[in-house]
Structures are given as structure tokens and as C-alpha cells.
PDB file of N, CA and C in Angstrom:
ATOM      1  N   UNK A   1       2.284 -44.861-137.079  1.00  0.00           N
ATOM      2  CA  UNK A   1       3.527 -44.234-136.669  1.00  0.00           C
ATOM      3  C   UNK A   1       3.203 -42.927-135.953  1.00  0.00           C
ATOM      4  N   UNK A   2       3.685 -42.639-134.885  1.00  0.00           N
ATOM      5  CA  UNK A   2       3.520 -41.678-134.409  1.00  0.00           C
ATOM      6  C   UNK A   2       4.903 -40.583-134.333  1.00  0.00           C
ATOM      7  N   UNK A   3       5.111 -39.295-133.527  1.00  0.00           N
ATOM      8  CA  UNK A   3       6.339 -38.615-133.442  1.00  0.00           C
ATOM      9  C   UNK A   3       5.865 -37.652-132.321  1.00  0.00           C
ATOM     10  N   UNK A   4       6.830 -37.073-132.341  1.00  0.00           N
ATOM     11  CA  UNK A   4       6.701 -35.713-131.355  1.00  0.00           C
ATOM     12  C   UNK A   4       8.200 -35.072-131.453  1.00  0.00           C
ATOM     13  N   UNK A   5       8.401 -33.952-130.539  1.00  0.00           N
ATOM     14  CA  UNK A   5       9.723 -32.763-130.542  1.00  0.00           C
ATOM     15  C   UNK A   5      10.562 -33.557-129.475  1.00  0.00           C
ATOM     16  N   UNK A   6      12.121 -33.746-129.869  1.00  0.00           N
ATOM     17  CA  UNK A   6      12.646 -33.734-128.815  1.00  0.00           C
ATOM     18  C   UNK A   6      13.760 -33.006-128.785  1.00  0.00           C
ATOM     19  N   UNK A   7      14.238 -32.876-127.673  1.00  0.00           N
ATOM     20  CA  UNK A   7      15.987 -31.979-127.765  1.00  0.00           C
ATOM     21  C   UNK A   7      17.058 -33.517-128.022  1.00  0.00           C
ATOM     22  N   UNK A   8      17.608 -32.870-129.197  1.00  0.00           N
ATOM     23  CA  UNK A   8      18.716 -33.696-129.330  1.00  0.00           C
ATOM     24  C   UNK A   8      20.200 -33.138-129.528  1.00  0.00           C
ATOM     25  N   UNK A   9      20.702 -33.562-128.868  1.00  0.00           N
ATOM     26  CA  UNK A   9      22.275 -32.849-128.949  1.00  0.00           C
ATOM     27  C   UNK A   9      23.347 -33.468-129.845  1.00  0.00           C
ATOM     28  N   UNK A  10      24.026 -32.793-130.421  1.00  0.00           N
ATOM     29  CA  UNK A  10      25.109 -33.595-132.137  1.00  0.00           C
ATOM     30  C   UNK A  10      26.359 -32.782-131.900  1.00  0.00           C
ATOM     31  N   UNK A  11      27.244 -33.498-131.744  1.00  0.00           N
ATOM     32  CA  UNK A  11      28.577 -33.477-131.347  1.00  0.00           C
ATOM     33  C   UNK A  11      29.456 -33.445-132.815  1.00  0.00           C
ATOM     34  N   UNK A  12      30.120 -32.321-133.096  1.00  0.00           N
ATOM     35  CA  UNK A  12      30.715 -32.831-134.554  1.00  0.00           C
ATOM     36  C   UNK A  12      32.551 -32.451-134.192  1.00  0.00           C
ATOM     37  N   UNK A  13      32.969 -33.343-134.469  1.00  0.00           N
ATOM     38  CA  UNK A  13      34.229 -33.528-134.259  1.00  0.00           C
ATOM     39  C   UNK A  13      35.058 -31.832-135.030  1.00  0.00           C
ATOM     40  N   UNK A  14      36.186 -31.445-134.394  1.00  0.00           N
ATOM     41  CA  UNK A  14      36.766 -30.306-134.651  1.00  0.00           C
ATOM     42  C   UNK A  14      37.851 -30.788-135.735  1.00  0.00           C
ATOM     43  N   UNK A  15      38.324 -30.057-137.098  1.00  0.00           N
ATOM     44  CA  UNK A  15      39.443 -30.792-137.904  1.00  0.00           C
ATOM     45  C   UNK A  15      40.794 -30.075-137.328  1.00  0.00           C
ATOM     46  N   UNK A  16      40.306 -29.064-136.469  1.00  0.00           N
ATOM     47  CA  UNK A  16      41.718 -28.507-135.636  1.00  0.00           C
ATOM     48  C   UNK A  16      42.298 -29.445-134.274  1.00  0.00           C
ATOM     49  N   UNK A  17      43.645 -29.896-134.846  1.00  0.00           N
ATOM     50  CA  UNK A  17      44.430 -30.401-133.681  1.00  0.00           C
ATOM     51  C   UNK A  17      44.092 -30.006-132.051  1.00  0.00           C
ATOM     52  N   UNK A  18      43.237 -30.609-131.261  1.00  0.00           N
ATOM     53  CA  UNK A  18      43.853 -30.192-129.883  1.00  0.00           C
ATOM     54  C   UNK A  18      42.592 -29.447-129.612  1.00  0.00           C
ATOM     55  N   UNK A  19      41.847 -28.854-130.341  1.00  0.00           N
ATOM     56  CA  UNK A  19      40.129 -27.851-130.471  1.00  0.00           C
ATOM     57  C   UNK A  19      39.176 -29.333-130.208  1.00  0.00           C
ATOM     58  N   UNK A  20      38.401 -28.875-129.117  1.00  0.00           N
ATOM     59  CA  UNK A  20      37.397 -29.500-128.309  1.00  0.00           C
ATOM     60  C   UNK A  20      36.436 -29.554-129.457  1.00  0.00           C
ATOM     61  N   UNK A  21      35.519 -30.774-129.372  1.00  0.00           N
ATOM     62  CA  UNK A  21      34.765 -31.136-130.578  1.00  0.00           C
ATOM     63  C   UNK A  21      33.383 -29.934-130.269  1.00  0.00           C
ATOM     64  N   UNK A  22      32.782 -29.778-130.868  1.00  0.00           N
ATOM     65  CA  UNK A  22      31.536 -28.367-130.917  1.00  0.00           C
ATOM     66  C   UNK A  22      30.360 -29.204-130.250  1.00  0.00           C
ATOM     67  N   UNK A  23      29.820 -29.004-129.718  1.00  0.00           N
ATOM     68  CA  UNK A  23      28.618 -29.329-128.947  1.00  0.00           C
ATOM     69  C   UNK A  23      27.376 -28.664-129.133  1.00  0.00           C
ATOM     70  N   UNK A  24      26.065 -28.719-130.099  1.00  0.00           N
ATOM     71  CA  UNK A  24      25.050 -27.938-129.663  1.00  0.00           C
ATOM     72  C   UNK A  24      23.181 -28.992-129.650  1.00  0.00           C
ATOM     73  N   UNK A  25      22.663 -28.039-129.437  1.00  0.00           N
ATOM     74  CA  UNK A  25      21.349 -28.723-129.259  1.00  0.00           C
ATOM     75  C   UNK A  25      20.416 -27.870-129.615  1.00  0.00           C
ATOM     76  N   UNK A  26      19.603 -28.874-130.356  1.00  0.00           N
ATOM     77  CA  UNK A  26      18.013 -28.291-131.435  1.00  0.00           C
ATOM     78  C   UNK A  26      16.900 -29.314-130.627  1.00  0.00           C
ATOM     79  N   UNK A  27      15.872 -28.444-131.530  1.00  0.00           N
ATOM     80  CA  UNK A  27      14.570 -29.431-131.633  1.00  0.00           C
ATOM     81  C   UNK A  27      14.301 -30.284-132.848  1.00  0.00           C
ATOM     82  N   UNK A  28      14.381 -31.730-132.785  1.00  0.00           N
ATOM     83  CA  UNK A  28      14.015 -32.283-133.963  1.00  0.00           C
ATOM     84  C   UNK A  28      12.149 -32.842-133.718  1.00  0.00           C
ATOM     85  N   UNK A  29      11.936 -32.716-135.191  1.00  0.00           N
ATOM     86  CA  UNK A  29      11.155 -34.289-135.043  1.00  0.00           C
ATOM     87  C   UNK A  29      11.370 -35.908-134.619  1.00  0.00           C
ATOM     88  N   UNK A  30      10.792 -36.682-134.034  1.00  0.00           N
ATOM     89  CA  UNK A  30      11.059 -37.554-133.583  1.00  0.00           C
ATOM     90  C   UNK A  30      10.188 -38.760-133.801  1.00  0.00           C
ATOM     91  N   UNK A  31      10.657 -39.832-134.860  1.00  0.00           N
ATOM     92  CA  UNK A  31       9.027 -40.509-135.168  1.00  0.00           C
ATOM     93  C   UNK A  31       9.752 -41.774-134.805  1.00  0.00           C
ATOM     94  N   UNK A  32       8.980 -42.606-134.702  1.00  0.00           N
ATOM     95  CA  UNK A  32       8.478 -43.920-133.668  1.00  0.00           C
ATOM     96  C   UNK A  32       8.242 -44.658-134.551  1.00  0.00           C
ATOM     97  N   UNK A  33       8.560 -46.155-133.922  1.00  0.00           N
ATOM     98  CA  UNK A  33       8.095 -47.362-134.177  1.00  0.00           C
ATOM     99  C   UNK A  33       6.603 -47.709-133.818  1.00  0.00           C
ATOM    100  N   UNK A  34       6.188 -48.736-134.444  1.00  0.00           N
ATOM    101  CA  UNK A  34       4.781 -49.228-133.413  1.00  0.00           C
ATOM    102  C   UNK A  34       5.222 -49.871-132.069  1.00  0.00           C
ATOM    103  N   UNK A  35       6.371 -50.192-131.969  1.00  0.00           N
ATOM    104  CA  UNK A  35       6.486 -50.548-130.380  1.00  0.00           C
ATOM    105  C   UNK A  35       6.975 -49.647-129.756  1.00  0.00           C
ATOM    106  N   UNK A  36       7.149 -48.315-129.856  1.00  0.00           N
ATOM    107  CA  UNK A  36       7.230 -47.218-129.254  1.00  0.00           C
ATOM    108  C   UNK A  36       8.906 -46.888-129.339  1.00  0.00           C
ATOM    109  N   UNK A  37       9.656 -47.514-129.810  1.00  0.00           N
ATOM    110  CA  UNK A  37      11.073 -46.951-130.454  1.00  0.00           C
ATOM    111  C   UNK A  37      11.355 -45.964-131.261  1.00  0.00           C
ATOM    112  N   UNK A  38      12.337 -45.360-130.797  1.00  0.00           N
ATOM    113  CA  UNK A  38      12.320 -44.172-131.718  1.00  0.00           C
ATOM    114  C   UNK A  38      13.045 -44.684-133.147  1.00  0.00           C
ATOM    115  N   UNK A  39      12.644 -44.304-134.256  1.00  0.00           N
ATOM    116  CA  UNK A  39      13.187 -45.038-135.692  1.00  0.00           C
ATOM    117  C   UNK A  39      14.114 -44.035-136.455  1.00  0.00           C
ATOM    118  N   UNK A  40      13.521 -42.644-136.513  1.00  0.00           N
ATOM    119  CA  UNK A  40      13.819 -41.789-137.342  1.00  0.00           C
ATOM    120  C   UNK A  40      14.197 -40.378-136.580  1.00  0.00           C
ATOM    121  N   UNK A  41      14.819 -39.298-137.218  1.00  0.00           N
ATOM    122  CA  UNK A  41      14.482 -38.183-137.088  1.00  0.00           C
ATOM    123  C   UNK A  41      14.409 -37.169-137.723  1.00  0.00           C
ATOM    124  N   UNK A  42      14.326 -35.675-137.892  1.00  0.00           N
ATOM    125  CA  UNK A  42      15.210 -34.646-138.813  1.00  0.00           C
ATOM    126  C   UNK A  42      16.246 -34.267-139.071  1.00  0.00           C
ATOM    127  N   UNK A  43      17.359 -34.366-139.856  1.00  0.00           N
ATOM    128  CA  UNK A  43      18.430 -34.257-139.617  1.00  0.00           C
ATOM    129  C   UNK A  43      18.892 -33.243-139.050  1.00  0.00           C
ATOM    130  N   UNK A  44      18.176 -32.000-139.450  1.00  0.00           N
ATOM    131  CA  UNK A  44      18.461 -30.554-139.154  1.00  0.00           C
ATOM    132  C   UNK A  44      17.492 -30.417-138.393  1.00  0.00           C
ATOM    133  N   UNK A  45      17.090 -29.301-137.285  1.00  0.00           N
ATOM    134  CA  UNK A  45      16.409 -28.671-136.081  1.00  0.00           C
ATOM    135  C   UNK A  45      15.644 -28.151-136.745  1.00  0.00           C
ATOM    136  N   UNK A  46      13.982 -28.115-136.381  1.00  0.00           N
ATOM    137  CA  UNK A  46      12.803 -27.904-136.771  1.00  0.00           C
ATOM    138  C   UNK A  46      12.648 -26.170-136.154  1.00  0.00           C
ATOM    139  N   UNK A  47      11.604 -25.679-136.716  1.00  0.00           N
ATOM    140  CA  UNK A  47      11.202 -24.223-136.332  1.00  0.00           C
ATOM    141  C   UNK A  47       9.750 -24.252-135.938  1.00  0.00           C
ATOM    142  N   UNK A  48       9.283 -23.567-135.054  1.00  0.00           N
ATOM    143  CA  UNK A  48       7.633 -23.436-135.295  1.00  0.00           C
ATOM    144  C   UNK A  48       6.879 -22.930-136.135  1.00  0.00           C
ATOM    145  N   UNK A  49       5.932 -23.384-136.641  1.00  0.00           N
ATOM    146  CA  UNK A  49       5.814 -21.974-137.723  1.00  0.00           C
ATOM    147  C   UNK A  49       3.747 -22.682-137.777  1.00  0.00           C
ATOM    148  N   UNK A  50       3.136 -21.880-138.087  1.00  0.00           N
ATOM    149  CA  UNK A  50       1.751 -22.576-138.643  1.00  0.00           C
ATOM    150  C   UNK A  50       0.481 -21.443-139.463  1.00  0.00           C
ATOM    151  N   UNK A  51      -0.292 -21.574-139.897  1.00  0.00           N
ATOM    152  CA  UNK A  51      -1.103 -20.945-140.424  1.00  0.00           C
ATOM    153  C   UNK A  51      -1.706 -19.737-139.943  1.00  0.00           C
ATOM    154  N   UNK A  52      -1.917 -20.247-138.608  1.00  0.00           N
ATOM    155  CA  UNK A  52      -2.742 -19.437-137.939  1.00  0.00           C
ATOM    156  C   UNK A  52      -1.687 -19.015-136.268  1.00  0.00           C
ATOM    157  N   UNK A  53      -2.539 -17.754-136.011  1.00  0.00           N
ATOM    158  CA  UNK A  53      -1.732 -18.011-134.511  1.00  0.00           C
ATOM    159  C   UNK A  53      -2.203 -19.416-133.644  1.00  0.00           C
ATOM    160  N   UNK A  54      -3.365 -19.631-133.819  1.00  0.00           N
ATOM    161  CA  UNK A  54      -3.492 -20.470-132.812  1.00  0.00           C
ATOM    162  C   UNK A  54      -2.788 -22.277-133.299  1.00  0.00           C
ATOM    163  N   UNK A  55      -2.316 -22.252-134.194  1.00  0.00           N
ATOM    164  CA  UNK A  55      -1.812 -23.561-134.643  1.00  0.00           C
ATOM    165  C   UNK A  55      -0.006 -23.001-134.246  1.00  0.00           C
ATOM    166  N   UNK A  56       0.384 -21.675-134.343  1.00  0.00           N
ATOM    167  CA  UNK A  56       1.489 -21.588-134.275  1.00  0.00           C
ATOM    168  C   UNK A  56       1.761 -21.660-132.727  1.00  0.00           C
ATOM    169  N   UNK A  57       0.470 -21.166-131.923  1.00  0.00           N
ATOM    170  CA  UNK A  57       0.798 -21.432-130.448  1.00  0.00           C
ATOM    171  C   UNK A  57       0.782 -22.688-129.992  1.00  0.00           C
ATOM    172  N   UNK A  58      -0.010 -23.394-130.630  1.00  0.00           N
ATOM    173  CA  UNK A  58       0.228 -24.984-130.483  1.00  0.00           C
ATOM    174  C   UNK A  58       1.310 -25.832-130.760  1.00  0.00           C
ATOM    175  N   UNK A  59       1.689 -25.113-131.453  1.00  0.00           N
ATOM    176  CA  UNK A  59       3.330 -25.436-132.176  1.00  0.00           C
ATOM    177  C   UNK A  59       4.616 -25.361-131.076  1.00  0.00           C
ATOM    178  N   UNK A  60       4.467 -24.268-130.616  1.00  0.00           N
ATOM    179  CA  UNK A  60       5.552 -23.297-129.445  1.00  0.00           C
ATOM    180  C   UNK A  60       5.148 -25.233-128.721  1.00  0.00           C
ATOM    181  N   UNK A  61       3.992 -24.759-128.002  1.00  0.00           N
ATOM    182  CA  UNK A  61       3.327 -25.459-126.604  1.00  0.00           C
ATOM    183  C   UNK A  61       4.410 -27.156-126.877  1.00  0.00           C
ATOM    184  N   UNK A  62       3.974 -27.629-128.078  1.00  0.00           N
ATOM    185  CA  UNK A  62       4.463 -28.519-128.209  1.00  0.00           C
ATOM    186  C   UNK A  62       6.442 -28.494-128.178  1.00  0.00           C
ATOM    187  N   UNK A  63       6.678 -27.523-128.692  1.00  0.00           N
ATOM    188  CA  UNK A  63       8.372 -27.550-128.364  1.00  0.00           C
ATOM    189  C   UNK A  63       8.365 -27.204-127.227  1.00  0.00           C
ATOM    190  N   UNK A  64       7.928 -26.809-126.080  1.00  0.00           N
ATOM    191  CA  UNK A  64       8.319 -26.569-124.685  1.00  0.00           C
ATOM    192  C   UNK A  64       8.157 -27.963-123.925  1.00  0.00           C
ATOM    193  N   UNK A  65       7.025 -28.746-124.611  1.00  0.00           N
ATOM    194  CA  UNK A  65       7.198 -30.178-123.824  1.00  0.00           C
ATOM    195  C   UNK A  65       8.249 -30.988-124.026  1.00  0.00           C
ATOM    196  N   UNK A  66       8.741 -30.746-125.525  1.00  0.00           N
ATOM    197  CA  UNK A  66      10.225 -31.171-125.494  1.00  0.00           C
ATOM    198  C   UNK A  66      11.137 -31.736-124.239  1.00  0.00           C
ATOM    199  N   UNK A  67      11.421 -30.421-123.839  1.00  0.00           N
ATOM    200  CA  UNK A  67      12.139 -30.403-122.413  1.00  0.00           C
ATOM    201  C   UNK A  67      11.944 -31.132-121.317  1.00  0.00           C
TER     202      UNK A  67
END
């Protein structure tokens, strides 16, 4: 199984009459099938974060390919 970052956008309906539904967009995880389908994701938007700087810059690098 593999994954990677993608931008995903989640639309949640407004309970106010006539108020436009909310629109925003995160970075999730994104994991895969073996035939290359996407299967799963995070429900909630991921952060960068890592041990070191250089794992945390690898981290960033990887959410900018996102896009």
C-alpha cells in the first residue's frame, strides 16, 4: 500500500436557511490500492511536523507537491 498528501476540499452543508454551504480545503493523507486507487484517507487535515529539521523539511517538500 502506498499514500502520499493531497488537497482535498469538504463541503459541509449550512443548518441556516438560505446560508451557502462552507467550503474549505486541507492536506490529507492519501493511501492507495495496489491498483493505484485511492482507498482511504484522514478524516481531518494533516500538519508537518518531524524529528529533525531535515525530516521536517522533507515533510513541508512533500505537502507542496500536493498541489
Amino acid at each position: 500500500m502506498s499514500w502520499n498528501h493531497r488537497v482535498l476540499c469538504k463541503v459541509a452543508r449550512s443548518n441556516i436557511a438560505g446560508r451557502p454551504p462552507e467550503v474549505c480545503f486541507g492536506i490529507h493523507e492519501v493511501y492507495y490500492a495496489a491498483d493505484g486507487t485511492p482507498e482511504r484517507c484522514t478524516q481531518e487535515p494533516v500538519a508537518p511536523f518531524g524529528e529533525t529539521p531535515a525530516i521536517l523539511r522533507a515533510e513541508v517538500r512533500m505537502f507542496a507537491k500536493a498541489f
